[in-house]
PDB file of N, CA and C in Angstrom:
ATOM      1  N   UNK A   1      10.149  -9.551  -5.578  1.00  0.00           N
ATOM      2  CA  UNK A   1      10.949  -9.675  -4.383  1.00  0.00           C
ATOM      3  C   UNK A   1      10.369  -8.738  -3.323  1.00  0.00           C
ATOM      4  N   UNK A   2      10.161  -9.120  -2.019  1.00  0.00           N
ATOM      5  CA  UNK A   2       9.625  -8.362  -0.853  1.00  0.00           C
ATOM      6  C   UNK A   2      10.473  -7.115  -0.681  1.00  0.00           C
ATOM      7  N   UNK A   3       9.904  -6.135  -0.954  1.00  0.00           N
ATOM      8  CA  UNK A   3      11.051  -4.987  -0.014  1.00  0.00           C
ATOM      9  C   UNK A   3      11.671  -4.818   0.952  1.00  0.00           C
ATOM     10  N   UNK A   4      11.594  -6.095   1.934  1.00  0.00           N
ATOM     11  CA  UNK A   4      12.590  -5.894   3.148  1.00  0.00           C
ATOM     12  C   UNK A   4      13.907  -6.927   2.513  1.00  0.00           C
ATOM     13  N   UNK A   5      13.675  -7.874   1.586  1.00  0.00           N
ATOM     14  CA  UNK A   5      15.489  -8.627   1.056  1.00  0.00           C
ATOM     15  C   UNK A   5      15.694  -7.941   0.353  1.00  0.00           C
ATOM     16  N   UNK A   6      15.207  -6.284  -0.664  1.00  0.00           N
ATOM     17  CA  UNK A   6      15.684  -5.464  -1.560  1.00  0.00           C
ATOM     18  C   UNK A   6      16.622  -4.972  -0.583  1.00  0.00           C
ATOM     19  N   UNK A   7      16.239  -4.748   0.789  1.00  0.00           N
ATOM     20  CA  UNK A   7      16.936  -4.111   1.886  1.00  0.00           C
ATOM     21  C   UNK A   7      17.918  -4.596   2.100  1.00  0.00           C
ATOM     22  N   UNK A   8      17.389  -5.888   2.872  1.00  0.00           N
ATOM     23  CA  UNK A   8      18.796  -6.291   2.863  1.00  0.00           C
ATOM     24  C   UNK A   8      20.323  -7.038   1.815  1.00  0.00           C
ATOM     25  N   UNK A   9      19.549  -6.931   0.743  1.00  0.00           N
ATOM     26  CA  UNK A   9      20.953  -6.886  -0.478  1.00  0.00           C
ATOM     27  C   UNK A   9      21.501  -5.723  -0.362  1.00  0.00           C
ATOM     28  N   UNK A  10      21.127  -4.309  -0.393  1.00  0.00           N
ATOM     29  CA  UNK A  10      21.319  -3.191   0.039  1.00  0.00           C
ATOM     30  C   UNK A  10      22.853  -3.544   0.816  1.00  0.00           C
ATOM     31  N   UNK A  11      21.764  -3.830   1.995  1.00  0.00           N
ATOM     32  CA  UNK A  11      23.195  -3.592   3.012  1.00  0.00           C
ATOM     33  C   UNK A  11      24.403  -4.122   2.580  1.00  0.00           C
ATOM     34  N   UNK A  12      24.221  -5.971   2.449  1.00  0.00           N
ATOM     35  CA  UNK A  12      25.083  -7.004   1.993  1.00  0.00           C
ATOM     36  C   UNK A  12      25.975  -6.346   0.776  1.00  0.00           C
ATOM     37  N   UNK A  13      25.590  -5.619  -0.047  1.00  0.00           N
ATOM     38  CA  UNK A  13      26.358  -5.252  -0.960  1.00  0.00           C
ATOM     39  C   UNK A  13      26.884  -3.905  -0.964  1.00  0.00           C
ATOM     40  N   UNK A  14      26.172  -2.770  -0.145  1.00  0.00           N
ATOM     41  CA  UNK A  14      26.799  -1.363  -0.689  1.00  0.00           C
ATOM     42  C   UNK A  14      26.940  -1.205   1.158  1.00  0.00           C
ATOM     43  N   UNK A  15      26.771  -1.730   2.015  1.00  0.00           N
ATOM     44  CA  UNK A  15      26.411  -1.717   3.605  1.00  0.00           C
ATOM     45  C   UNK A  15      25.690  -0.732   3.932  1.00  0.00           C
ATOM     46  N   UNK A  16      24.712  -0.497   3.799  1.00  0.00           N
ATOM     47  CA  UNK A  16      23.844   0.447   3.762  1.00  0.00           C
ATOM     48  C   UNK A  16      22.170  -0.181   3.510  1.00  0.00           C
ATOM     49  N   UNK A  17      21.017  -0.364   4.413  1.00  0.00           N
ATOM     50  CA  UNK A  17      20.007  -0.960   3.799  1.00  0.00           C
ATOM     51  C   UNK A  17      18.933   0.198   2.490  1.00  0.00           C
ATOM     52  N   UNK A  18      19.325   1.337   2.743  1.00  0.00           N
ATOM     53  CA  UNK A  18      18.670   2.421   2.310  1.00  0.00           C
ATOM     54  C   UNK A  18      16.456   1.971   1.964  1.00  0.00           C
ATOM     55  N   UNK A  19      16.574   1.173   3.473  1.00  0.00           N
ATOM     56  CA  UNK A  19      15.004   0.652   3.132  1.00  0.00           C
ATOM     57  C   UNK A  19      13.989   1.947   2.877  1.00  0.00           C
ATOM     58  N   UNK A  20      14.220   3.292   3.105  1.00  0.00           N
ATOM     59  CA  UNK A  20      13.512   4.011   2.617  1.00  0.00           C
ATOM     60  C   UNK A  20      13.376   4.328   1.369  1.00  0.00           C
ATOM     61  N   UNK A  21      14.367   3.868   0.650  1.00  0.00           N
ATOM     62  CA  UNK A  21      14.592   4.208  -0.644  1.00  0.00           C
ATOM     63  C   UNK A  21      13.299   3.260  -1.403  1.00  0.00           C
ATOM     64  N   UNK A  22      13.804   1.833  -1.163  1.00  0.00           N
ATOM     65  CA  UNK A  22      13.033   0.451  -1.332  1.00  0.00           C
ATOM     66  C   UNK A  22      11.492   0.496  -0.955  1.00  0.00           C
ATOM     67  N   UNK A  23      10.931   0.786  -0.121  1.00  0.00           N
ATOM     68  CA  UNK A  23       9.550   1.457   0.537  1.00  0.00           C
ATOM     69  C   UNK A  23       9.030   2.705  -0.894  1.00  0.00           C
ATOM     70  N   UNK A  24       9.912   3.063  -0.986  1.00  0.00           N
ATOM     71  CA  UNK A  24       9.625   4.598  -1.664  1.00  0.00           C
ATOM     72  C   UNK A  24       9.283   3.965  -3.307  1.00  0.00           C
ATOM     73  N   UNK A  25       9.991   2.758  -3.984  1.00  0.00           N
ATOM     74  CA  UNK A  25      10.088   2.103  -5.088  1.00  0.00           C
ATOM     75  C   UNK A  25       8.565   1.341  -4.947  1.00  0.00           C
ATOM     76  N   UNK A  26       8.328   0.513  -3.942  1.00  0.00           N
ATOM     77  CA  UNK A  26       7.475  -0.203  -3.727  1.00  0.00           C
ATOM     78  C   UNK A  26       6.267   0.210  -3.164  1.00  0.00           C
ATOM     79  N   UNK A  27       6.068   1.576  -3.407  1.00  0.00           N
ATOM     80  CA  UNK A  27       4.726   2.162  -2.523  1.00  0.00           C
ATOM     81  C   UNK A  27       3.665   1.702  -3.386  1.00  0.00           C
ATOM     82  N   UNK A  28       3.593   1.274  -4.362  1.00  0.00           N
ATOM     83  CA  UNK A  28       1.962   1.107  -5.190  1.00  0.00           C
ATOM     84  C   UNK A  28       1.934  -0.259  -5.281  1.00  0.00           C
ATOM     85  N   UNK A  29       2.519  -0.906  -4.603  1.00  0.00           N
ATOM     86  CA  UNK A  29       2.665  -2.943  -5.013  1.00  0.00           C
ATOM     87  C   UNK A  29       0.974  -3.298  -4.554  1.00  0.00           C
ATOM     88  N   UNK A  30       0.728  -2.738  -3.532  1.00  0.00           N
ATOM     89  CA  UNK A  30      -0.596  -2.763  -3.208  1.00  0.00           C
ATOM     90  C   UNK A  30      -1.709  -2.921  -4.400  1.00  0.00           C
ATOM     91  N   UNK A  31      -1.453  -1.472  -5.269  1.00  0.00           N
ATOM     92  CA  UNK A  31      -2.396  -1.394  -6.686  1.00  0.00           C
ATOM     93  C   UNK A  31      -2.507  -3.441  -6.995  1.00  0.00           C
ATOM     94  N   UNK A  32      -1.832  -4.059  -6.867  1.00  0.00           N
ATOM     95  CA  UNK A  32      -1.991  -5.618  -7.861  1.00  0.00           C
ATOM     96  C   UNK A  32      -1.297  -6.042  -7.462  1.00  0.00           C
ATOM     97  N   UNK A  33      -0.459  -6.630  -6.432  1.00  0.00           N
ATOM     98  CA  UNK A  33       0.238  -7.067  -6.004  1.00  0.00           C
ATOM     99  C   UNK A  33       0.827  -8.944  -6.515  1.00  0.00           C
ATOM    100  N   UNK A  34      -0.342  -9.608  -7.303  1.00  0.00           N
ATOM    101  CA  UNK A  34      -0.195 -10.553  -8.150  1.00  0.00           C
ATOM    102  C   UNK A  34       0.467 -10.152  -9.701  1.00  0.00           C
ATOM    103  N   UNK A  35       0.221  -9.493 -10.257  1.00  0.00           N
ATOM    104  CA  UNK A  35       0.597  -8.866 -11.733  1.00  0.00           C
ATOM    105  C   UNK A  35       1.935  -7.935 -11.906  1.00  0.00           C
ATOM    106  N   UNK A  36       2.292  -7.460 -10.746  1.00  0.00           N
ATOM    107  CA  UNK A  36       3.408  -6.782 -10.541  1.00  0.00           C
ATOM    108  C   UNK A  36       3.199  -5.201 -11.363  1.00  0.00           C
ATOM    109  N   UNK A  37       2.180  -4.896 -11.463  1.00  0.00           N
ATOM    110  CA  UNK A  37       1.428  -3.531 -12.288  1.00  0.00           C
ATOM    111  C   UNK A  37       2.369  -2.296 -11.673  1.00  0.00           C
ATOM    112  N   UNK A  38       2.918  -2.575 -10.598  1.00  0.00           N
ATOM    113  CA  UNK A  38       3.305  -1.393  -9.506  1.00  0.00           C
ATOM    114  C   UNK A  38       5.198  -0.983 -10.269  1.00  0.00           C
ATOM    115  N   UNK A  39       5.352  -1.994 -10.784  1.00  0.00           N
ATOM    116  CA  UNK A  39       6.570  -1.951 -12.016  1.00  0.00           C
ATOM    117  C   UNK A  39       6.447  -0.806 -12.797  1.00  0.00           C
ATOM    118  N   UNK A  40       5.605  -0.616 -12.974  1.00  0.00           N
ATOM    119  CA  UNK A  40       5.257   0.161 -14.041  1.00  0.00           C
ATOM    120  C   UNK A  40       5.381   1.934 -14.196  1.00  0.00           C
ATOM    121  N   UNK A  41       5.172   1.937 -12.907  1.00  0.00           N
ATOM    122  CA  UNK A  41       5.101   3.317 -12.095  1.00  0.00           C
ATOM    123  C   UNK A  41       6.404   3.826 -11.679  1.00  0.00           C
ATOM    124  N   UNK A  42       7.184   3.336 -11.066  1.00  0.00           N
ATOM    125  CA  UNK A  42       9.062   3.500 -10.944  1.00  0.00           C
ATOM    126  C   UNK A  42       9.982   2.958 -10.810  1.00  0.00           C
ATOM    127  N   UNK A  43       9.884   1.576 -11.932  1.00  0.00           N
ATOM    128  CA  UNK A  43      10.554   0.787 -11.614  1.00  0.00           C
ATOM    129  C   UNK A  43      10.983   0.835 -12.946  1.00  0.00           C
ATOM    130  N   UNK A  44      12.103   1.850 -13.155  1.00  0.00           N
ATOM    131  CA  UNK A  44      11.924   2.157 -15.273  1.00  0.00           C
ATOM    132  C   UNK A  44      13.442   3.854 -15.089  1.00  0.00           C
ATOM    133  N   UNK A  45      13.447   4.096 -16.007  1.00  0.00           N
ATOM    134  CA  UNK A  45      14.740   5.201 -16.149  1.00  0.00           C
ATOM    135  C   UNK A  45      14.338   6.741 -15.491  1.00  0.00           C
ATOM    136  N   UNK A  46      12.730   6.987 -15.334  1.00  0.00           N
ATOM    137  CA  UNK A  46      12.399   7.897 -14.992  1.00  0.00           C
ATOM    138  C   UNK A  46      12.339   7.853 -13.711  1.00  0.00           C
ATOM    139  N   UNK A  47      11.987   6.025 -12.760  1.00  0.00           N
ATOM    140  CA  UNK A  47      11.531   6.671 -11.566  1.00  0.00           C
ATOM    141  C   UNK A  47      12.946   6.322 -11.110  1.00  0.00           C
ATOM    142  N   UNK A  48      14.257   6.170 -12.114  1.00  0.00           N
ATOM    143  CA  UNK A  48      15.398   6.069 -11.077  1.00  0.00           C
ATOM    144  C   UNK A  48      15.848   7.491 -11.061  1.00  0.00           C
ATOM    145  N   UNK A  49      15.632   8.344 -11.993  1.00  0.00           N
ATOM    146  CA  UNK A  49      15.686   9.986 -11.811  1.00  0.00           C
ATOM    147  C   UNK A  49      14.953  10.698 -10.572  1.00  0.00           C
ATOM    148  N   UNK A  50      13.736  10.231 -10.610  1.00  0.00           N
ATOM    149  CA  UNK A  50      13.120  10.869  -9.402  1.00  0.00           C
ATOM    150  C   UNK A  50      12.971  10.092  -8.178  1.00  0.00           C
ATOM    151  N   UNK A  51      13.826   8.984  -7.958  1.00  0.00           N
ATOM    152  CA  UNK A  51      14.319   8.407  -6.911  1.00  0.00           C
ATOM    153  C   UNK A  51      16.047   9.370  -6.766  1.00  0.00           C
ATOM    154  N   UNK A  52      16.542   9.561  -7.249  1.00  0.00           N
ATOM    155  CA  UNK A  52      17.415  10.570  -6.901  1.00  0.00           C
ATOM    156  C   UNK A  52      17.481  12.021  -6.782  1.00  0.00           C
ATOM    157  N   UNK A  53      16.132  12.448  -7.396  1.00  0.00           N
ATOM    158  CA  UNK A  53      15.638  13.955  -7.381  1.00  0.00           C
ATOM    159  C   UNK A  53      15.219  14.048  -5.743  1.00  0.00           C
ATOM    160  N   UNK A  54      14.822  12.556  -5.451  1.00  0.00           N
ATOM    161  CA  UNK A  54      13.872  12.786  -3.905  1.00  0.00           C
ATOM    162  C   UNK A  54      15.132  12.184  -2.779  1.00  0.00           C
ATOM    163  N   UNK A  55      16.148  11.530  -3.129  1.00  0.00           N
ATOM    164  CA  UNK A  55      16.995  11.264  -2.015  1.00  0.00           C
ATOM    165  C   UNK A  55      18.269  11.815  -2.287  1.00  0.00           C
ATOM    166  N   UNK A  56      18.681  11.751  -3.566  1.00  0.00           N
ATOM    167  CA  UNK A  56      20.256  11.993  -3.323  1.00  0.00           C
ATOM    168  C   UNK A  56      20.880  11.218  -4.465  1.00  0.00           C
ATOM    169  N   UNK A  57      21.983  11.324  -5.059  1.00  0.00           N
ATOM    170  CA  UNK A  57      22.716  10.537  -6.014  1.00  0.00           C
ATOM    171  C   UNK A  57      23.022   9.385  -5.169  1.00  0.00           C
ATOM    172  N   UNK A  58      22.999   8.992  -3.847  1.00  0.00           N
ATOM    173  CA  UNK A  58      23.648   7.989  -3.022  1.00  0.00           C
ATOM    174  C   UNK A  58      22.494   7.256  -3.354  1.00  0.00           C
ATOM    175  N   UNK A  59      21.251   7.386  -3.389  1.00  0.00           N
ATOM    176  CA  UNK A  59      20.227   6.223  -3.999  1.00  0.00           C
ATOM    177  C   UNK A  59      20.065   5.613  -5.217  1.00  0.00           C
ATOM    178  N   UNK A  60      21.100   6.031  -6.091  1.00  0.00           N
ATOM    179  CA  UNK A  60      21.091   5.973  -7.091  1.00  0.00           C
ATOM    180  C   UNK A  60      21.260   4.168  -7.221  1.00  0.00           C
ATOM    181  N   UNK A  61      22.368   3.600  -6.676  1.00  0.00           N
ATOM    182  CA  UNK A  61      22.792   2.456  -6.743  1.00  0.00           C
ATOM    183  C   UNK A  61      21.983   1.858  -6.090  1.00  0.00           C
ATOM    184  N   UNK A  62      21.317   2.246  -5.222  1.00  0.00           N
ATOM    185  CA  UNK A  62      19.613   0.974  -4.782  1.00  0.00           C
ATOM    186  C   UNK A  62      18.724   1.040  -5.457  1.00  0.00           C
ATOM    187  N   UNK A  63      18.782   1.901  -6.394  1.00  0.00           N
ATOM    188  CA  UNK A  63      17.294   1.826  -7.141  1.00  0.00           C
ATOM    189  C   UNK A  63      17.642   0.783  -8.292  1.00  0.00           C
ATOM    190  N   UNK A  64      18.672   1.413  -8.316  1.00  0.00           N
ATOM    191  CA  UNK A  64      19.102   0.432  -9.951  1.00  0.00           C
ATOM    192  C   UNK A  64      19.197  -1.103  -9.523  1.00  0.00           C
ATOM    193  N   UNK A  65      19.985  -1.326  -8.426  1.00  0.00           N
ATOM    194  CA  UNK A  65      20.038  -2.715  -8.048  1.00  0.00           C
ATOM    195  C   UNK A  65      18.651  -3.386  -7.587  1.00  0.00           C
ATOM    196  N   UNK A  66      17.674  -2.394  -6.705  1.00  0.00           N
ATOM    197  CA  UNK A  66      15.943  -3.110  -7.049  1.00  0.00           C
ATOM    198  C   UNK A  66      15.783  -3.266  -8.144  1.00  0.00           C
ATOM    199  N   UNK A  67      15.867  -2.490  -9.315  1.00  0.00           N
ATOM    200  CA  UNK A  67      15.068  -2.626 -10.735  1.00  0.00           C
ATOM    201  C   UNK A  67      15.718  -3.910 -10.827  1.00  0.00           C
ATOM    202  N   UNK A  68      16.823  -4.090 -11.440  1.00  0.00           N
ATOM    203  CA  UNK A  68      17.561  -4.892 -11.966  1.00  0.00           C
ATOM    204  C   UNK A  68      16.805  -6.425 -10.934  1.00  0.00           C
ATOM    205  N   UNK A  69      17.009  -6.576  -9.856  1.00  0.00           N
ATOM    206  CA  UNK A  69      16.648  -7.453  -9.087  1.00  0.00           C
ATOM    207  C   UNK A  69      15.286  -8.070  -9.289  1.00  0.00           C
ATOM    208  N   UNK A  70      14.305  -6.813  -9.562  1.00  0.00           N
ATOM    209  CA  UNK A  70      12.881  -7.325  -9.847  1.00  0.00           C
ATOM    210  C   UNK A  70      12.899  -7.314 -11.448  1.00  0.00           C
ATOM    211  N   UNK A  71      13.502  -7.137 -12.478  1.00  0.00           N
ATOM    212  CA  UNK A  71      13.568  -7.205 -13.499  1.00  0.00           C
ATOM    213  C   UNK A  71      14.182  -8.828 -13.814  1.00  0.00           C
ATOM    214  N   UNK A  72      15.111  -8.857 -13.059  1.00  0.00           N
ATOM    215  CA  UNK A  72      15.882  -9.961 -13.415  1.00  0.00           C
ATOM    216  C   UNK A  72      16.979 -10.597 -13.792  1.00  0.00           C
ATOM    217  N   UNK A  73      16.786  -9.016 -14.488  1.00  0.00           N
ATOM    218  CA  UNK A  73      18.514  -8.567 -15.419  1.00  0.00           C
ATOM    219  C   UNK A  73      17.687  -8.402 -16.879  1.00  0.00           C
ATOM    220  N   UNK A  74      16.492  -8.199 -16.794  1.00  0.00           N
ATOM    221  CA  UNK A  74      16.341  -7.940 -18.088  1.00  0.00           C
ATOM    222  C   UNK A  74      16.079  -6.491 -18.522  1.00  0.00           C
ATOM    223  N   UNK A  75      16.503  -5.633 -18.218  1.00  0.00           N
ATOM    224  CA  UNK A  75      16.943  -4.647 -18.402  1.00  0.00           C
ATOM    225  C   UNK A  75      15.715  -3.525 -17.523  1.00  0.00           C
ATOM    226  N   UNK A  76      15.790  -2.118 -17.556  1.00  0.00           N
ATOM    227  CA  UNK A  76      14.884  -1.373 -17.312  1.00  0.00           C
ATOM    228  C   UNK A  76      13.606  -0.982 -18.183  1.00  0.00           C
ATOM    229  N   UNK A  77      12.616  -1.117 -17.351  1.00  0.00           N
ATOM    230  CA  UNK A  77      11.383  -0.846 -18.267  1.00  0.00           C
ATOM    231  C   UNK A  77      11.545   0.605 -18.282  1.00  0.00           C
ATOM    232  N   UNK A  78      11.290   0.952 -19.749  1.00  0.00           N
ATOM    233  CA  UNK A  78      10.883   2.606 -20.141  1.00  0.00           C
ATOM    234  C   UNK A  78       9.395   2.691 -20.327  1.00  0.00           C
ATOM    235  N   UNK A  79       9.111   4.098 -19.120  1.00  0.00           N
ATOM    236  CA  UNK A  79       7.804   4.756 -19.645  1.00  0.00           C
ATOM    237  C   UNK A  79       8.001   6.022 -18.735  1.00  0.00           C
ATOM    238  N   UNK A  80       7.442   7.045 -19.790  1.00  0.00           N
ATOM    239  CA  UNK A  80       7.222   8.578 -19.432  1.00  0.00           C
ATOM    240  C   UNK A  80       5.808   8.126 -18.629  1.00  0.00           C
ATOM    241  N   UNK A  81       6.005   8.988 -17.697  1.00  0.00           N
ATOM    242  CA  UNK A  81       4.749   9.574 -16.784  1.00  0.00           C
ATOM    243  C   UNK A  81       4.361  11.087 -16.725  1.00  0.00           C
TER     244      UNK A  81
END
């Protein structure tokens, strides 16, 4: 999913787009942008920790709702970095 409709579900659902948050999730999509490799990096239990270490517990609920969104609903990928 593009990071600007992560945004705007954001808003639609919590009213808030928190697109920096979403930008901040999606900074390595570049690395492979076909393979979705950029998943891998904070899109998992650790980078929703240090998505709230770097904004706030208020990001907490956009990160989870990107994962979940680019996941599918199939749950969070785990990996230590």
């Amino acid at each position: 999913m593009e990071t600007w409709i992560h945004a705007l579900r954001s808003t639609r659902i919590y009213g808030e787009s928190a697109l920096e948050v979403h930008l901040w999730l999606d900074q390595y999509w570049n690395l492979d942008p076909e393979d979705h490799t950029h998943r891998l990096i904070l899109h998992n239990e650790e980078g929703i920790e240090k998505g709230v270490k770097k904004f706030g517990e208020w990001a907490r609920k956009h990160i989870e709702l990107h994962i979940k969104e680019d996941d599918e609903g199939e749950g969070y990928r785990i990996r230590n970095i």
